[in-house]
Structures are given as C-alpha cells and as structure tokens.
N, C-alpha and C. Protein backbone atom coordinates (compact mmCIF):
# COMPACT_ATOMS: atom_id res chain seq x y z
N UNK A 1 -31.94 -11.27 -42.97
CA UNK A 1 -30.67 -11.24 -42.28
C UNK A 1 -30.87 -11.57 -40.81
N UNK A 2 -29.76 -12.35 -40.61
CA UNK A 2 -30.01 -13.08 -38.92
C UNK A 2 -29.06 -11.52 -37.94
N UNK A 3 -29.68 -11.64 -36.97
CA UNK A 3 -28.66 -10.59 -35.93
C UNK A 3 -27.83 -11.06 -35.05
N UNK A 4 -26.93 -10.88 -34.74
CA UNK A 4 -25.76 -11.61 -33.79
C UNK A 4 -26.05 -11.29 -32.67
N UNK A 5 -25.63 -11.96 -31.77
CA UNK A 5 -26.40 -11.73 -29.99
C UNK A 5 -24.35 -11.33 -30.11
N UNK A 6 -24.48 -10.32 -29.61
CA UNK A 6 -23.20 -9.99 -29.15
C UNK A 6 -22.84 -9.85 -27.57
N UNK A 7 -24.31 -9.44 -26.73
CA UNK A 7 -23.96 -9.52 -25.75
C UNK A 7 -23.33 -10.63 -24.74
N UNK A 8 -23.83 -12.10 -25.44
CA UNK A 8 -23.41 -12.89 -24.59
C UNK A 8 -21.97 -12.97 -24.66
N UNK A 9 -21.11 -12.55 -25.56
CA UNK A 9 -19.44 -13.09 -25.17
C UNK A 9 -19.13 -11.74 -24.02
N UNK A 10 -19.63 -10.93 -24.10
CA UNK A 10 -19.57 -9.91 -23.57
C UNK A 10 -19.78 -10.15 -21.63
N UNK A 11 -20.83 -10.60 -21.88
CA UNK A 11 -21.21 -11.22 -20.31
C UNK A 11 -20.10 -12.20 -19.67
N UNK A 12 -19.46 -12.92 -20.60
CA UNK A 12 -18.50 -13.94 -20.40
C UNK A 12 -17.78 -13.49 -20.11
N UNK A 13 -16.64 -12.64 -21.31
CA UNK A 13 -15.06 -12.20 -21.45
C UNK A 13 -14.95 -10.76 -19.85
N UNK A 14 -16.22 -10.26 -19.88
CA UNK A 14 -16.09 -8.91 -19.00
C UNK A 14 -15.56 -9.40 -17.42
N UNK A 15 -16.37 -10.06 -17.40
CA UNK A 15 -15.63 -10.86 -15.74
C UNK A 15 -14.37 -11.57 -15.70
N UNK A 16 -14.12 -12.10 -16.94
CA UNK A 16 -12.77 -12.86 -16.65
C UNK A 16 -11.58 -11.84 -16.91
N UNK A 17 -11.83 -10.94 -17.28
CA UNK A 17 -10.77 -9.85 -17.71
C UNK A 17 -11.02 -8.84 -16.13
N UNK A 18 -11.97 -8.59 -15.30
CA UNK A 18 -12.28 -8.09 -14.02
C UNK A 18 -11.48 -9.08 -13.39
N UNK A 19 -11.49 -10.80 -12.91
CA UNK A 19 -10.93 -11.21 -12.34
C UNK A 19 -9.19 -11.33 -12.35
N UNK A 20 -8.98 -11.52 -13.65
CA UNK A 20 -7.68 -11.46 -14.45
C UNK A 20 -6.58 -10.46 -13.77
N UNK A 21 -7.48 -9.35 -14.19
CA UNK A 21 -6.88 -7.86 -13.61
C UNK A 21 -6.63 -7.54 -11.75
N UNK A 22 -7.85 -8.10 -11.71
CA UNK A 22 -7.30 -8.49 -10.16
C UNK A 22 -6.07 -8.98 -9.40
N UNK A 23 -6.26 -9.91 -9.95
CA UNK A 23 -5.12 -11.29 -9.83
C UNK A 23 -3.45 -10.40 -9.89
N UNK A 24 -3.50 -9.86 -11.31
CA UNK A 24 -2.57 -9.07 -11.40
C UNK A 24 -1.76 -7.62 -10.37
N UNK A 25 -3.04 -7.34 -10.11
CA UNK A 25 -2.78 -6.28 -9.33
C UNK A 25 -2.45 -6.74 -7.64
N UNK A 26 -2.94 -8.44 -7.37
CA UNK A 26 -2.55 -8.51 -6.11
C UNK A 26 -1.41 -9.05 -6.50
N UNK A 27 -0.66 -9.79 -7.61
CA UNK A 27 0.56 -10.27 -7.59
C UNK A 27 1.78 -9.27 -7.98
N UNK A 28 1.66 -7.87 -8.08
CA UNK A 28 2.47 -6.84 -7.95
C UNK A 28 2.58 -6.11 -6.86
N UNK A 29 1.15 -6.19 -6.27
CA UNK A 29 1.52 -5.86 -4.39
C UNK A 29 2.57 -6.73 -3.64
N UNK A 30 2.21 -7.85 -4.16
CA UNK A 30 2.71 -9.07 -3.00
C UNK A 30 4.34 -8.94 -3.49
N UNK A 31 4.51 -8.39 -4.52
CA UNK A 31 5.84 -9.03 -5.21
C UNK A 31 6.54 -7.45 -4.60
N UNK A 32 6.02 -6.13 -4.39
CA UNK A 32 6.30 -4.74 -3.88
C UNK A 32 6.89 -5.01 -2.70
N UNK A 33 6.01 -5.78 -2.56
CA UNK A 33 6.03 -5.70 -0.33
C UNK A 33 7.12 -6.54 0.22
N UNK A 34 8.27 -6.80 -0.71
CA UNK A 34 9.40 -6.96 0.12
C UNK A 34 10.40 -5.97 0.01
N UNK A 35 9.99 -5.13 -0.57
CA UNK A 35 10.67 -3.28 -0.27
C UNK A 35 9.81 -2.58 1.19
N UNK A 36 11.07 -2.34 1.98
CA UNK A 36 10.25 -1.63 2.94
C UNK A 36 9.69 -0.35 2.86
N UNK A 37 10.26 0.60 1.95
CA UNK A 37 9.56 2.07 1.65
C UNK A 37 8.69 1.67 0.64
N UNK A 38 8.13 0.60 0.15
CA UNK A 38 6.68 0.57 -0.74
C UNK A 38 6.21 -0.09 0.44
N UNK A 39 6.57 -0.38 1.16
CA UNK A 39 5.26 -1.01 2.32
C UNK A 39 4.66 0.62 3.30
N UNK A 40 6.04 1.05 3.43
CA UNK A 40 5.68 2.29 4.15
C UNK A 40 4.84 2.92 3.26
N UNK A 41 5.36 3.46 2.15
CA UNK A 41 4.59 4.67 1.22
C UNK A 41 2.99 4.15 0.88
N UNK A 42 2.69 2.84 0.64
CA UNK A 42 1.29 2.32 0.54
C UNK A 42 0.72 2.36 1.96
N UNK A 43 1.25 2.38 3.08
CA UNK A 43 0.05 2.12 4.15
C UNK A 43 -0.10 3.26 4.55
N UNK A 44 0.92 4.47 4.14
CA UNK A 44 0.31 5.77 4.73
C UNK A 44 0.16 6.96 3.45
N UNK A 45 0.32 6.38 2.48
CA UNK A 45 -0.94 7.43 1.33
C UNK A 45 -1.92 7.07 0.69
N UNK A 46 -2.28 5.35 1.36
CA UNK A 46 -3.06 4.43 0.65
C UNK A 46 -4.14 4.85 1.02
N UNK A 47 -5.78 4.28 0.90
CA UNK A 47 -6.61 3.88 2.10
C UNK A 47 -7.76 4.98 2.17
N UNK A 48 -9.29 4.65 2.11
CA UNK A 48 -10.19 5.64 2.26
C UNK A 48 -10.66 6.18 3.56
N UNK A 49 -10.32 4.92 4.62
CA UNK A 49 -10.48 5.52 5.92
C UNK A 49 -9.19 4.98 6.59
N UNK A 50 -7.89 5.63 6.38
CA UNK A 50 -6.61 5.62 6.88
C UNK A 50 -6.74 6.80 7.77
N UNK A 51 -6.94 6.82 8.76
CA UNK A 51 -6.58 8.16 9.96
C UNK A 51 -5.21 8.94 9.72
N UNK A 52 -4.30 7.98 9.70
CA UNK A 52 -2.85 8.57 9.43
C UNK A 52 -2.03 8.47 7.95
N UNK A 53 -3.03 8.95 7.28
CA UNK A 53 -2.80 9.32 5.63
C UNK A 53 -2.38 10.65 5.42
N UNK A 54 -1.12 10.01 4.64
CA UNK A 54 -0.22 11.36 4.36
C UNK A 54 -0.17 11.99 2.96
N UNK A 55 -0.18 13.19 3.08
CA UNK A 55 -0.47 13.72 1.22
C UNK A 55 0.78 13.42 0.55
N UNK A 56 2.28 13.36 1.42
CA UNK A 56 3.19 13.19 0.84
C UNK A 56 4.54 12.63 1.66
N UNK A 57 4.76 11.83 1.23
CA UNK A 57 5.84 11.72 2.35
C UNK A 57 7.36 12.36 1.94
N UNK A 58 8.31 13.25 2.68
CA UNK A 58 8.97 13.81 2.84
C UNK A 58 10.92 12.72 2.75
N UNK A 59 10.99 12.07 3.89
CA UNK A 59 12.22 11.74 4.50
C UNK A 59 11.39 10.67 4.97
N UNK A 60 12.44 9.04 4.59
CA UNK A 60 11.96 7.86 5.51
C UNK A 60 13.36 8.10 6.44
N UNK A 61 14.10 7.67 7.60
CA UNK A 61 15.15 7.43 8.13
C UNK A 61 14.92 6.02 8.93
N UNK A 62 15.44 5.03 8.31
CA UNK A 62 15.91 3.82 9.69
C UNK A 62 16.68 3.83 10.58
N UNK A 63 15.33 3.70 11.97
CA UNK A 63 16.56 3.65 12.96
C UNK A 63 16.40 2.47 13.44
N UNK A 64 16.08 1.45 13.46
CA UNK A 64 16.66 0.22 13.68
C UNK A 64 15.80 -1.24 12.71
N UNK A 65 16.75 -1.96 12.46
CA UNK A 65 16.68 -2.97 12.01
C UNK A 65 17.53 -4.00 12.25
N UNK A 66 17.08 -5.43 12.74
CA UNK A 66 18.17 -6.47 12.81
C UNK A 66 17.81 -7.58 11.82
N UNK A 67 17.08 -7.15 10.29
CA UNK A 67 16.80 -8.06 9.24
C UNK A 67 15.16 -8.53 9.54
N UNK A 68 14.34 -8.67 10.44
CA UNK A 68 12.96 -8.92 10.80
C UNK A 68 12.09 -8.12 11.11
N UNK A 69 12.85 -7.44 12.06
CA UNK A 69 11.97 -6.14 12.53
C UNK A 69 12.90 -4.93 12.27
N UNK A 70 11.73 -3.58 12.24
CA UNK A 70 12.58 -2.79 11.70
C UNK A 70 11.51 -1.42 12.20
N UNK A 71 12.66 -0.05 12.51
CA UNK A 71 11.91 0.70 12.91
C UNK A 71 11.81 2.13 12.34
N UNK A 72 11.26 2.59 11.59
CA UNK A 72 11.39 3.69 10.91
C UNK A 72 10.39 4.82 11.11
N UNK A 73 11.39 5.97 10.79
CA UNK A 73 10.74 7.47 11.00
C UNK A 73 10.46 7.85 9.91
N UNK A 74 8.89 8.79 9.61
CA UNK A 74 8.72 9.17 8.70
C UNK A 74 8.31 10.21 8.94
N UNK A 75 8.65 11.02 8.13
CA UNK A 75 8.37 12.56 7.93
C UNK A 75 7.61 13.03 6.66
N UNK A 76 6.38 13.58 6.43
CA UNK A 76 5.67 14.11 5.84
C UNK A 76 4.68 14.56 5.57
N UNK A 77 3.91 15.19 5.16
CA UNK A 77 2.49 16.33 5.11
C UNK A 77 1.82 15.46 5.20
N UNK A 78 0.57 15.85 6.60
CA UNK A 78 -0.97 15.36 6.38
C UNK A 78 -1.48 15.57 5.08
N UNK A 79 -2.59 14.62 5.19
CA UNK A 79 -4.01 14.83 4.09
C UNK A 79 -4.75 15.94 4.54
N UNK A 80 -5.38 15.75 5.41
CA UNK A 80 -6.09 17.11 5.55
C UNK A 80 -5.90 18.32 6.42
N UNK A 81 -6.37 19.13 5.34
CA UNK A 81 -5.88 20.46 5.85
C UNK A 81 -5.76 21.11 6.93
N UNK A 82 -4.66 21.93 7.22
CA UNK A 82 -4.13 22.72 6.03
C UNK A 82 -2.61 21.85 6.32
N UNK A 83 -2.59 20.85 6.01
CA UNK A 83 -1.29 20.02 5.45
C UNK A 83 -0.17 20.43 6.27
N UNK A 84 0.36 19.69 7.87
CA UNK A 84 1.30 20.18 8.25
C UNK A 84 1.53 19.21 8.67
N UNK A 85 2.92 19.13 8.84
CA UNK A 85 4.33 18.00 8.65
C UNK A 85 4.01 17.60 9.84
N UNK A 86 4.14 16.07 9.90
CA UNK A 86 3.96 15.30 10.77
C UNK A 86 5.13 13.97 10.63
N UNK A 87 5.75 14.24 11.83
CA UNK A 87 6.42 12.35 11.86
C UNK A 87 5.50 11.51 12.57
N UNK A 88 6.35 9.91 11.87
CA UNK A 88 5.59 8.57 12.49
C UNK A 88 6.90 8.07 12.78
N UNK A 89 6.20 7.10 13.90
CA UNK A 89 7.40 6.07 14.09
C UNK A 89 6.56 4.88 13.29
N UNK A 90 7.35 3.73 12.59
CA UNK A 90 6.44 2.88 11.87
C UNK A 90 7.39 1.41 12.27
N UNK A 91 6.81 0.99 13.22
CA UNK A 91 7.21 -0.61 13.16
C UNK A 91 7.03 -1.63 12.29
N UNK A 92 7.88 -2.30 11.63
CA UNK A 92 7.45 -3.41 10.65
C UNK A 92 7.90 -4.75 11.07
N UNK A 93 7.33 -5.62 10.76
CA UNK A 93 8.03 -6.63 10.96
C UNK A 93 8.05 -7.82 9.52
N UNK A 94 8.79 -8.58 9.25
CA UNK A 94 9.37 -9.31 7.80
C UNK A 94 8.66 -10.60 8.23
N UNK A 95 7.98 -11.28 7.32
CA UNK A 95 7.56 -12.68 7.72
C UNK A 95 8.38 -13.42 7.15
N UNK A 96 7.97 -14.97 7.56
CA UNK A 96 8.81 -15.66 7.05
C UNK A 96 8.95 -16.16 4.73
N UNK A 97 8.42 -15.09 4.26
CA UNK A 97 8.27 -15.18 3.25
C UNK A 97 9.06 -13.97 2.33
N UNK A 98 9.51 -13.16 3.45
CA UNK A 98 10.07 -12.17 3.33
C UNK A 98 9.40 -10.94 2.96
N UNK A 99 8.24 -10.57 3.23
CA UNK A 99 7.00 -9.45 3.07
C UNK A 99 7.11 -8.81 4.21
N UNK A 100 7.13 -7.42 4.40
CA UNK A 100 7.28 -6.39 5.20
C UNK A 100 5.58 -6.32 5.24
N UNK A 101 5.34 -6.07 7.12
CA UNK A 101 3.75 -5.51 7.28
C UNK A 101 4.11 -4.78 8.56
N UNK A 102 3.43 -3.34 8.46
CA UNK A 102 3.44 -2.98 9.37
C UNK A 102 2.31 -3.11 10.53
N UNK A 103 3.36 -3.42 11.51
CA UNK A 103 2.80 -3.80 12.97
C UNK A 103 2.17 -2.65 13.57
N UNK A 104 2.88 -1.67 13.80
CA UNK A 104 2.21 0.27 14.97
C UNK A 104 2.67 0.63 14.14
N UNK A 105 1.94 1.90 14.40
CA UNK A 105 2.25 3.42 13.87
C UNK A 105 2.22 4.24 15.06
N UNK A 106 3.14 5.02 15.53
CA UNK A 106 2.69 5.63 16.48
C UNK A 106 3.56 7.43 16.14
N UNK A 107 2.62 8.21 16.36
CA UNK A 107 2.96 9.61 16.31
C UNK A 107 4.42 10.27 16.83
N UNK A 108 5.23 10.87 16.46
CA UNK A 108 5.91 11.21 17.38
C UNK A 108 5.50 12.60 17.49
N UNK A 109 5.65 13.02 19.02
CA UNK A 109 5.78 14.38 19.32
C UNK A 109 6.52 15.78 18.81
C-alpha cells in the first residue's frame, strides 16, 4: 500500500485561507468606518498599546459636525484599574471616500 503525502495540500490551502481571511476582515473594517461610533468604539477599545483604551464606553454626544469634520464627546470607563469614568473629546475628520479617522483625542477635564 502506497501512503498519501497529505501534508502538501495542507502547506498550500493553510495560507490561502490565512490570506483570504485577512482580506475579509480588512474589507469589513473599511466598509464599518463610514459609521462614526464604529470608528469611535474601535479606536478607543481597540489596540494593545492604546494609552486611551476604554473598558467601555458609556454616552457618545456630537457636538459639532458640518458633514467632514466632526467633534465628539465620549464618556466611559478606563481599562485599567480601578476603572473610572473618563471623557474624550474625539476629532474626526471624513475623507474624500467617505471613511471617518480620527485626527486628536484629547482628555477633557
């Protein structure tokens, strides 16, 4: 009896299903990121070295937008402990593709 080399489709199919999956996962970001609270909620609970990573976010409120730029408050619990409520001010601005990125973050007092 002959033995089947099984590993080689294996070596093949494993990367193209790694790249595949990739692909996928950046074309559901890109397709997210013209919602401005999934741009907000990903850049501040996302991230392994995000400084201003939040365990949860609370309340977004817009206070200004004229369709490009846009300025929003956010309210909700740090990551690390012992977890106390913090606002941001979060500037975004819309490209011409219509994708929200945020520009500052800046603390409010």
């Amino acid at each position: 009896m002959k033995r089947k080399n099984i590993s080689k489709p294996i070596y093949i199919l494993l990367p193209i299903i790694i790249i595949i999956s990739l692909v996928i996962r950046y074309r559901i970001i890109y397709y997210n990121s013209r919602e401005i609270t999934y741009v907000i909620e990903r850049y501040l609970t996302t991230g392994i070295f995000n400084p201003h990573k939040l365990f949860d976010i609370n309340n977004f409120q817009l206070s200004f937008s004229d369709g490009r730029l846009a300025v929003v408050r956010v309210n909700g619990l740090q990551k690390k402990s012992p977890h106390k409520k913090i606002d941001y001010d979060v500037f975004l601005e819309k490209n011409s593709k219509g994708i929200w990125k945020v520009k500052k973050l800046y603390q409010v007092p």
